[in-house]
Protein backbone atom coordinates (compact mmCIF):
# COMPACT_ATOMS: atom_id res chain seq x y z
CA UNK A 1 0.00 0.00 0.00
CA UNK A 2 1.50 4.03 -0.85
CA UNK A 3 1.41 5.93 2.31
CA UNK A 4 1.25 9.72 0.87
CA UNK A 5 2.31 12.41 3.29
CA UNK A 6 -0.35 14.65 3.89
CA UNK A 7 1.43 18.15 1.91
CA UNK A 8 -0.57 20.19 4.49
CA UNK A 9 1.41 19.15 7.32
CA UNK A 10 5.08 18.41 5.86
CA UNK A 11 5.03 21.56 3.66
CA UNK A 12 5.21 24.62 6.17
CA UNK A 13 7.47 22.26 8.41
CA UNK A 14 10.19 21.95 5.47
CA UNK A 15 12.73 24.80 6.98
CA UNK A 16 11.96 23.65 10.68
CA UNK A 17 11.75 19.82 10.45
CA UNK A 18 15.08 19.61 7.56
CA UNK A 19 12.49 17.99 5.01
CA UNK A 20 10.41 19.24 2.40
CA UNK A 21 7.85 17.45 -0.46
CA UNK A 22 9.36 17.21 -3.62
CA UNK A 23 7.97 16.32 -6.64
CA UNK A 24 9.47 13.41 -8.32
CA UNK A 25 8.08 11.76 -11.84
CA UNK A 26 4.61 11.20 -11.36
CA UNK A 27 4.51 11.49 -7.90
CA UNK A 28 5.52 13.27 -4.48
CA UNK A 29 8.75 12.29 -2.69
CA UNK A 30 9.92 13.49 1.04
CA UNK A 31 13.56 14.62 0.58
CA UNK A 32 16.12 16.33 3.20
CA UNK A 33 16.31 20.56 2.80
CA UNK A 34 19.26 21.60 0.60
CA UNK A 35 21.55 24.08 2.23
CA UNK A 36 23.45 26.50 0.88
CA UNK A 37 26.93 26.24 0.55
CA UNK A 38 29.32 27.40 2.82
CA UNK A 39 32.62 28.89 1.35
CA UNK A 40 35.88 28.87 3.25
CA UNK A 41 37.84 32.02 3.63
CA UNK A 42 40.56 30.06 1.16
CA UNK A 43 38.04 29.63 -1.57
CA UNK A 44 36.67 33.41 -0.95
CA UNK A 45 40.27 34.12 -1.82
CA UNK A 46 40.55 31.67 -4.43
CA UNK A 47 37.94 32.89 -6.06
CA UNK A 48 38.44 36.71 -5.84
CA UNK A 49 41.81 36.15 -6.85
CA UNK A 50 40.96 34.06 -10.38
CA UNK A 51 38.42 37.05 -10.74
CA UNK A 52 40.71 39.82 -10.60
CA UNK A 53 43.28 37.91 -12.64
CA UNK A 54 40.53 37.24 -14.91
CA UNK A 55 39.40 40.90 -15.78
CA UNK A 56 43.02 42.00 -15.61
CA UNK A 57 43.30 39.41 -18.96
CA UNK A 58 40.02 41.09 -20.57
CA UNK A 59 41.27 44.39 -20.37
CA UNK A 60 44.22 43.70 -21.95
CA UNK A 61 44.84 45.47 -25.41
CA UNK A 62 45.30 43.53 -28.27
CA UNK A 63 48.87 44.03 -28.41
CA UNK A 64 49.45 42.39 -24.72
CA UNK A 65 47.23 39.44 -25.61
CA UNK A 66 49.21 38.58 -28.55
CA UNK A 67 52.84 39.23 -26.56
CA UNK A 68 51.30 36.13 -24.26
CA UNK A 69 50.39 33.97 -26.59
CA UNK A 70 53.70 34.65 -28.37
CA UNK A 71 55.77 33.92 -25.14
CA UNK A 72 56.90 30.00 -24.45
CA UNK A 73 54.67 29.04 -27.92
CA UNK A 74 56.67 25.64 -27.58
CA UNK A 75 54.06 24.72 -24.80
CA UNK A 76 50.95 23.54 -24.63
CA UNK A 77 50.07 26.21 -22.53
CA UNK A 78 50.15 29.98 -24.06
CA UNK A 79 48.19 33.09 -24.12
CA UNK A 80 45.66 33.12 -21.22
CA UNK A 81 46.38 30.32 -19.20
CA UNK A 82 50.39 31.43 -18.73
CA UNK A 83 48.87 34.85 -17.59
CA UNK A 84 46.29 32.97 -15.45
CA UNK A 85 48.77 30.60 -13.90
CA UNK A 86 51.25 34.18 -13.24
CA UNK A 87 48.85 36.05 -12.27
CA UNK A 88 46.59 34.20 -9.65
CA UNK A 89 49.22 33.80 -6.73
CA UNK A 90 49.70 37.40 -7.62
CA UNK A 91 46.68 38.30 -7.05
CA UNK A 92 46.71 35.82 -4.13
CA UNK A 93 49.50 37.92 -2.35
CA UNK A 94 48.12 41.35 -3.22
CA UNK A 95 51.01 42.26 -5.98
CA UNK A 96 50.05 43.84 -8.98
CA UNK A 97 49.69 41.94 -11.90
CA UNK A 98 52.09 41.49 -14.65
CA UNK A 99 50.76 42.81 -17.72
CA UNK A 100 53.71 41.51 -20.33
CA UNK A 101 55.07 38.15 -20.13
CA UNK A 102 58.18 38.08 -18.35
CA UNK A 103 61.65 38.64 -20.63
CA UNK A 104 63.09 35.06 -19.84
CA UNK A 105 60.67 31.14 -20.39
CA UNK A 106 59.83 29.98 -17.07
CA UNK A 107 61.84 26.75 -16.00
């Protein structure tokens, strides 16, 4: 025999009790609340760190763009994710960014 939980009850109890209705298919399933995600300070910095190095990359001129991609073309890796991978712990630190590839191939 399906037992269906009476919506009435369960519904305005979803925030208190940890478990809301949910409908699933053709039916209506009990499932635990979602919460939202917690970020550690590390990711916060992370994160604002990829950002800044990010929109440091997009405003760029055309001419700096191409000097990356130019710079250690032998590797897999040129153009934005050298100036990513340069730029994040920058960023990270709180040093400015560097804007033109360095003058020597890093080892």
């Amino acid at each position: 025999m399906k037992v269906t939980p009476n919506p009435d009850i369960l519904w305005p109890l979803g925030p208190i009790s940890g478990v809301i209705l949910a409908p699933y298919h053709d039916t209506t399933i009990v499932r635990p609340v979602y919460r939202e995600p917690t970020r550690s300070q590390c990711q916060i910095l992370n994160q604002n760190a990829f950002r800044n190095a990010d929109l440091y990359w997009q405003n760029l001129t055309t001419i700096q763009k191409q000097a990356w991609r130019d710079w250690r073309k032998w590797d897999k890796l040129h153009g934005y994710p050298w100036f990513m991978r340069i730029n994040i712990p920058l960023a990270r630190a709180g040093d400015p960014p560097m804007l033109e590839p360095p003058p020597y191939p890093p080892g």
